[in-house]
PDB file of N, CA and C in Angstrom:
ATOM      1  N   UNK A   1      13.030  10.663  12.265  1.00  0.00           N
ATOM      2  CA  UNK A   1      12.722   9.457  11.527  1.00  0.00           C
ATOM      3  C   UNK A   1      13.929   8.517  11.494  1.00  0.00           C
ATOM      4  N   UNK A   2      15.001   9.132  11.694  1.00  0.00           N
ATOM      5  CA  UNK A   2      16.313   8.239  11.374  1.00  0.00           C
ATOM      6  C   UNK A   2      16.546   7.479  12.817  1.00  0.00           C
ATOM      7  N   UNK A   3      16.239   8.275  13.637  1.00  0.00           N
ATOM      8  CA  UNK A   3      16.250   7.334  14.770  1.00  0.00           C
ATOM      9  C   UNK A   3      15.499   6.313  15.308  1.00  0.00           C
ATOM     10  N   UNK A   4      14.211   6.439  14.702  1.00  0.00           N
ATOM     11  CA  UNK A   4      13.235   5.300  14.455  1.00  0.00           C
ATOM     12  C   UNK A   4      13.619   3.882  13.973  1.00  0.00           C
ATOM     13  N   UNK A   5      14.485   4.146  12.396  1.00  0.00           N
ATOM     14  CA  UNK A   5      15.103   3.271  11.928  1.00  0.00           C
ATOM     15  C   UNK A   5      16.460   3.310  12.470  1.00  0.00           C
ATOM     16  N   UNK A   6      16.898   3.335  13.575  1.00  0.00           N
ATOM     17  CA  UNK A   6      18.070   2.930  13.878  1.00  0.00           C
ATOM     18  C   UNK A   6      19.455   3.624  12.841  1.00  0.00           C
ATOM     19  N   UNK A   7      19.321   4.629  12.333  1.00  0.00           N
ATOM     20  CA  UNK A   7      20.556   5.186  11.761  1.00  0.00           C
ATOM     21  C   UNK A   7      20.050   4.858  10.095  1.00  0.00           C
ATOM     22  N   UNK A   8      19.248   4.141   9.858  1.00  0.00           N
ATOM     23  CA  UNK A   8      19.166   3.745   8.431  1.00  0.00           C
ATOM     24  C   UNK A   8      17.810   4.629   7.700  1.00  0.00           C
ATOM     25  N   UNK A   9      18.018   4.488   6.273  1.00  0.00           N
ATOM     26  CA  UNK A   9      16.537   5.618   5.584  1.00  0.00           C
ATOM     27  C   UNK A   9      15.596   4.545   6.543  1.00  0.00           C
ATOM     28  N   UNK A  10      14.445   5.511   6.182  1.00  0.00           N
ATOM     29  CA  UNK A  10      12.876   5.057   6.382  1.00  0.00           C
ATOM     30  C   UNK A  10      12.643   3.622   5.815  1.00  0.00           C
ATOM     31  N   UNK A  11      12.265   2.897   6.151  1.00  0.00           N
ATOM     32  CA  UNK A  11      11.753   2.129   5.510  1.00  0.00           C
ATOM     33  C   UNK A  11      11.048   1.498   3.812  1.00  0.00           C
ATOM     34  N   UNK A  12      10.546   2.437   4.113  1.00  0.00           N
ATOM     35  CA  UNK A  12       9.736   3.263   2.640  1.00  0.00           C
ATOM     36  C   UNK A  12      10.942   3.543   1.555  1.00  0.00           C
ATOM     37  N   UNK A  13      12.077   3.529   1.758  1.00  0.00           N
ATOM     38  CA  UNK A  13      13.110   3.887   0.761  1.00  0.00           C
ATOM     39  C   UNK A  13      14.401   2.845   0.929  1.00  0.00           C
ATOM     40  N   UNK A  14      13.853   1.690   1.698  1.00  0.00           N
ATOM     41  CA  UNK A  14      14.676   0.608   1.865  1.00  0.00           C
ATOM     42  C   UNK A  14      14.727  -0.114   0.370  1.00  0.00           C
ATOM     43  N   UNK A  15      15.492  -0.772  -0.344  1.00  0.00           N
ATOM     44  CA  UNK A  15      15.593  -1.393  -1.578  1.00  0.00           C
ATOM     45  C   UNK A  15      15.578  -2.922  -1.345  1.00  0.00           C
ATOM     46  N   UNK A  16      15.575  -3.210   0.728  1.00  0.00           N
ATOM     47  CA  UNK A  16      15.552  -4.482   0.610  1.00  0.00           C
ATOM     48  C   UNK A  16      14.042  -4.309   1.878  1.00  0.00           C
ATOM     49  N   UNK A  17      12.932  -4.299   1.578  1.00  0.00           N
ATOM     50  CA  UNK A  17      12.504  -4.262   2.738  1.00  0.00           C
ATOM     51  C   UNK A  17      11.518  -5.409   2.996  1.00  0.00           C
ATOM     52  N   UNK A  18      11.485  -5.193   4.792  1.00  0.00           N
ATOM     53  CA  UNK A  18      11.110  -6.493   5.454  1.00  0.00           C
ATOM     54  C   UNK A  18       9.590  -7.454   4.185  1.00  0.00           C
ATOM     55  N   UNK A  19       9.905  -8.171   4.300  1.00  0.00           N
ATOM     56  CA  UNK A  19       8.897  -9.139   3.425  1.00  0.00           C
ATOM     57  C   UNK A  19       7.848  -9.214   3.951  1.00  0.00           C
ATOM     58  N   UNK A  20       7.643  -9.438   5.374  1.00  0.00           N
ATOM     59  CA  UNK A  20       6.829  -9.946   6.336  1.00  0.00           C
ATOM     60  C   UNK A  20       6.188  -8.227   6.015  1.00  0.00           C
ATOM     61  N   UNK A  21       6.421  -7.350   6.678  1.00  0.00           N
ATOM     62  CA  UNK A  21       6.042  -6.114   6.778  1.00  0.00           C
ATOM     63  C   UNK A  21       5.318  -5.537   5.668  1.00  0.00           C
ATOM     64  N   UNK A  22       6.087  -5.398   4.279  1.00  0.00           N
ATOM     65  CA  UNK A  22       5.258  -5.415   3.301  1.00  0.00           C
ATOM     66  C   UNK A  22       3.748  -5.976   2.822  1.00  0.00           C
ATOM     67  N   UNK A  23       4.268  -7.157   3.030  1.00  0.00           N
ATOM     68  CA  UNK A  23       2.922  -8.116   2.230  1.00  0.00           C
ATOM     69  C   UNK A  23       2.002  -7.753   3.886  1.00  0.00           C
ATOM     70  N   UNK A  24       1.953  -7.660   4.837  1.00  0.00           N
ATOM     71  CA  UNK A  24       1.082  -7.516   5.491  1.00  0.00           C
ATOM     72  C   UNK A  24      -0.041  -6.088   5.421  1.00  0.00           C
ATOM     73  N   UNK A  25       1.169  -4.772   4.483  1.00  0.00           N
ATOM     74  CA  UNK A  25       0.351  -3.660   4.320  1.00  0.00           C
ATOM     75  C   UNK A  25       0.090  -3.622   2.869  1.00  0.00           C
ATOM     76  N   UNK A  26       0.745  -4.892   1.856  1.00  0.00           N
ATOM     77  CA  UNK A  26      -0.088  -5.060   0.652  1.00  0.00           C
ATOM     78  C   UNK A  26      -1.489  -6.023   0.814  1.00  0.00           C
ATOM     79  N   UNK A  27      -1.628  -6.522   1.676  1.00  0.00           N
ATOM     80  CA  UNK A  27      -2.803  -7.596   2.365  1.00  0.00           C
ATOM     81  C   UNK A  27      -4.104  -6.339   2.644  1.00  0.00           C
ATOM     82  N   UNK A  28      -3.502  -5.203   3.421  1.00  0.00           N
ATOM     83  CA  UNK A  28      -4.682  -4.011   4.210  1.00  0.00           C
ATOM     84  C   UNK A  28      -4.851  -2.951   2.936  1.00  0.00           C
ATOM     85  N   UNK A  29      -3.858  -2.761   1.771  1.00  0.00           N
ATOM     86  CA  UNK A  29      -4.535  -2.022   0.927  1.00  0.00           C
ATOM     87  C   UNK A  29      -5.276  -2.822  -0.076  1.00  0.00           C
ATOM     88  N   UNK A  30      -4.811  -3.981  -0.234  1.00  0.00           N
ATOM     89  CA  UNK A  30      -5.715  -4.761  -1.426  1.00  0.00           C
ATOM     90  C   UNK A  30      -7.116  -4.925  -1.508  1.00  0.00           C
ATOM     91  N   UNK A  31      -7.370  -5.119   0.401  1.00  0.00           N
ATOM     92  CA  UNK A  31      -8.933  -5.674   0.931  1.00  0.00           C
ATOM     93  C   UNK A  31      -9.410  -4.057   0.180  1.00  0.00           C
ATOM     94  N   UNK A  32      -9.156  -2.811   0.427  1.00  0.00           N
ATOM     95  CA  UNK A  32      -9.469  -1.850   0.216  1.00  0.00           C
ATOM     96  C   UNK A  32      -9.596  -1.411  -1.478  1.00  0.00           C
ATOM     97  N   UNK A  33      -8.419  -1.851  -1.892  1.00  0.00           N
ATOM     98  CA  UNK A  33      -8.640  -1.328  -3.763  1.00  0.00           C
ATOM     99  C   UNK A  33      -9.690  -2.044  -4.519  1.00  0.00           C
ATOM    100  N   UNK A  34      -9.251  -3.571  -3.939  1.00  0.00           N
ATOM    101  CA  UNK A  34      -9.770  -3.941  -5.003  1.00  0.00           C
ATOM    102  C   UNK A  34     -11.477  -4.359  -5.553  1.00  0.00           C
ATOM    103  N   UNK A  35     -12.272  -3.924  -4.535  1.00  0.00           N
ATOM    104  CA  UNK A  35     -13.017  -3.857  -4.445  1.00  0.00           C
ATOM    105  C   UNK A  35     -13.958  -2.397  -5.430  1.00  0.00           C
ATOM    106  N   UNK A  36     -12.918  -1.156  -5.131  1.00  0.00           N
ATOM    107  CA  UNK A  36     -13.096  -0.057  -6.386  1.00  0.00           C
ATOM    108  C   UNK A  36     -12.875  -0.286  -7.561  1.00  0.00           C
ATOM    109  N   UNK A  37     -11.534  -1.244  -8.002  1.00  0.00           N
ATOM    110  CA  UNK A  37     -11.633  -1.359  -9.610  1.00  0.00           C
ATOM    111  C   UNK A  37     -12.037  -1.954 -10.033  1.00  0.00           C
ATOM    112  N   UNK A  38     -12.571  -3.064  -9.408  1.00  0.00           N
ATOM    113  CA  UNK A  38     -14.031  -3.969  -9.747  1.00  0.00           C
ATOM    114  C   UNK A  38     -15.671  -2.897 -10.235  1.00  0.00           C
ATOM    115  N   UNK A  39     -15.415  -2.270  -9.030  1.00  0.00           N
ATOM    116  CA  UNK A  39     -16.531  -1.231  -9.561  1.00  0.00           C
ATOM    117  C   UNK A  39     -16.142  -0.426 -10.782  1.00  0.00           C
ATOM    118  N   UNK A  40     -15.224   0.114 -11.149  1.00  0.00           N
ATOM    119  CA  UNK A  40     -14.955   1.024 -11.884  1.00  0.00           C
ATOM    120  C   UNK A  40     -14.992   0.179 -13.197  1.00  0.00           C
ATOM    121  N   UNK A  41     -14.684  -1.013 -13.222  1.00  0.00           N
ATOM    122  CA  UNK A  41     -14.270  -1.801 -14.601  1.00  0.00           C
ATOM    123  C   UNK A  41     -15.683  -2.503 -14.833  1.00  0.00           C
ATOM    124  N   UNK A  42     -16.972  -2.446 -13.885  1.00  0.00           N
ATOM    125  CA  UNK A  42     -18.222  -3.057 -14.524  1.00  0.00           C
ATOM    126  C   UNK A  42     -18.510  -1.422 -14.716  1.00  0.00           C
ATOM    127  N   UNK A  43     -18.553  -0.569 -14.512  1.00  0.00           N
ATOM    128  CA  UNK A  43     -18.747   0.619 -15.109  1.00  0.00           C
ATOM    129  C   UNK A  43     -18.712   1.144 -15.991  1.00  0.00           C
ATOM    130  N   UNK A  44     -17.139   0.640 -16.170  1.00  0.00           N
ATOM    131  CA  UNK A  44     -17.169   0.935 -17.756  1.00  0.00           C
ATOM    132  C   UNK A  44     -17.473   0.039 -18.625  1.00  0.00           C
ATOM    133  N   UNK A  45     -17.738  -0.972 -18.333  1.00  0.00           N
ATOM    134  CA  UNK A  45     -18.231  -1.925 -19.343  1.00  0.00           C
ATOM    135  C   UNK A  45     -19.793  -1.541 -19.436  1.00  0.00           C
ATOM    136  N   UNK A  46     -20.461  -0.904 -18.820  1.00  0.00           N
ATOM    137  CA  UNK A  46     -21.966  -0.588 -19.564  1.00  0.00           C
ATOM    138  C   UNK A  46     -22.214   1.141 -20.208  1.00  0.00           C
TER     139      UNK A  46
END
């Protein structure tokens, strides 16, 4: 894994990490969540 990142941690344990990179895999889990806690929160409302 370290050689992946070029000598540095994973990514995943970067404290500065790529912006671009992030928001593109907060973009692919959002389409995915948020669609469940929508369900879950009219759920519990009846």
């Amino acid at each position: 894994m370290m050689k992946a990142n070029k000598g540095g941690p994973p990514e995943w344990l970067s404290t500065h990490p790529q912006e671009i990179v992030e928001l593109k895999k907060w973009r692919k889990h959002y389409r995915k969540v948020v669609p469940l806690y929508e369900e879950t929160i009219n759920h519990k409302e009846q």
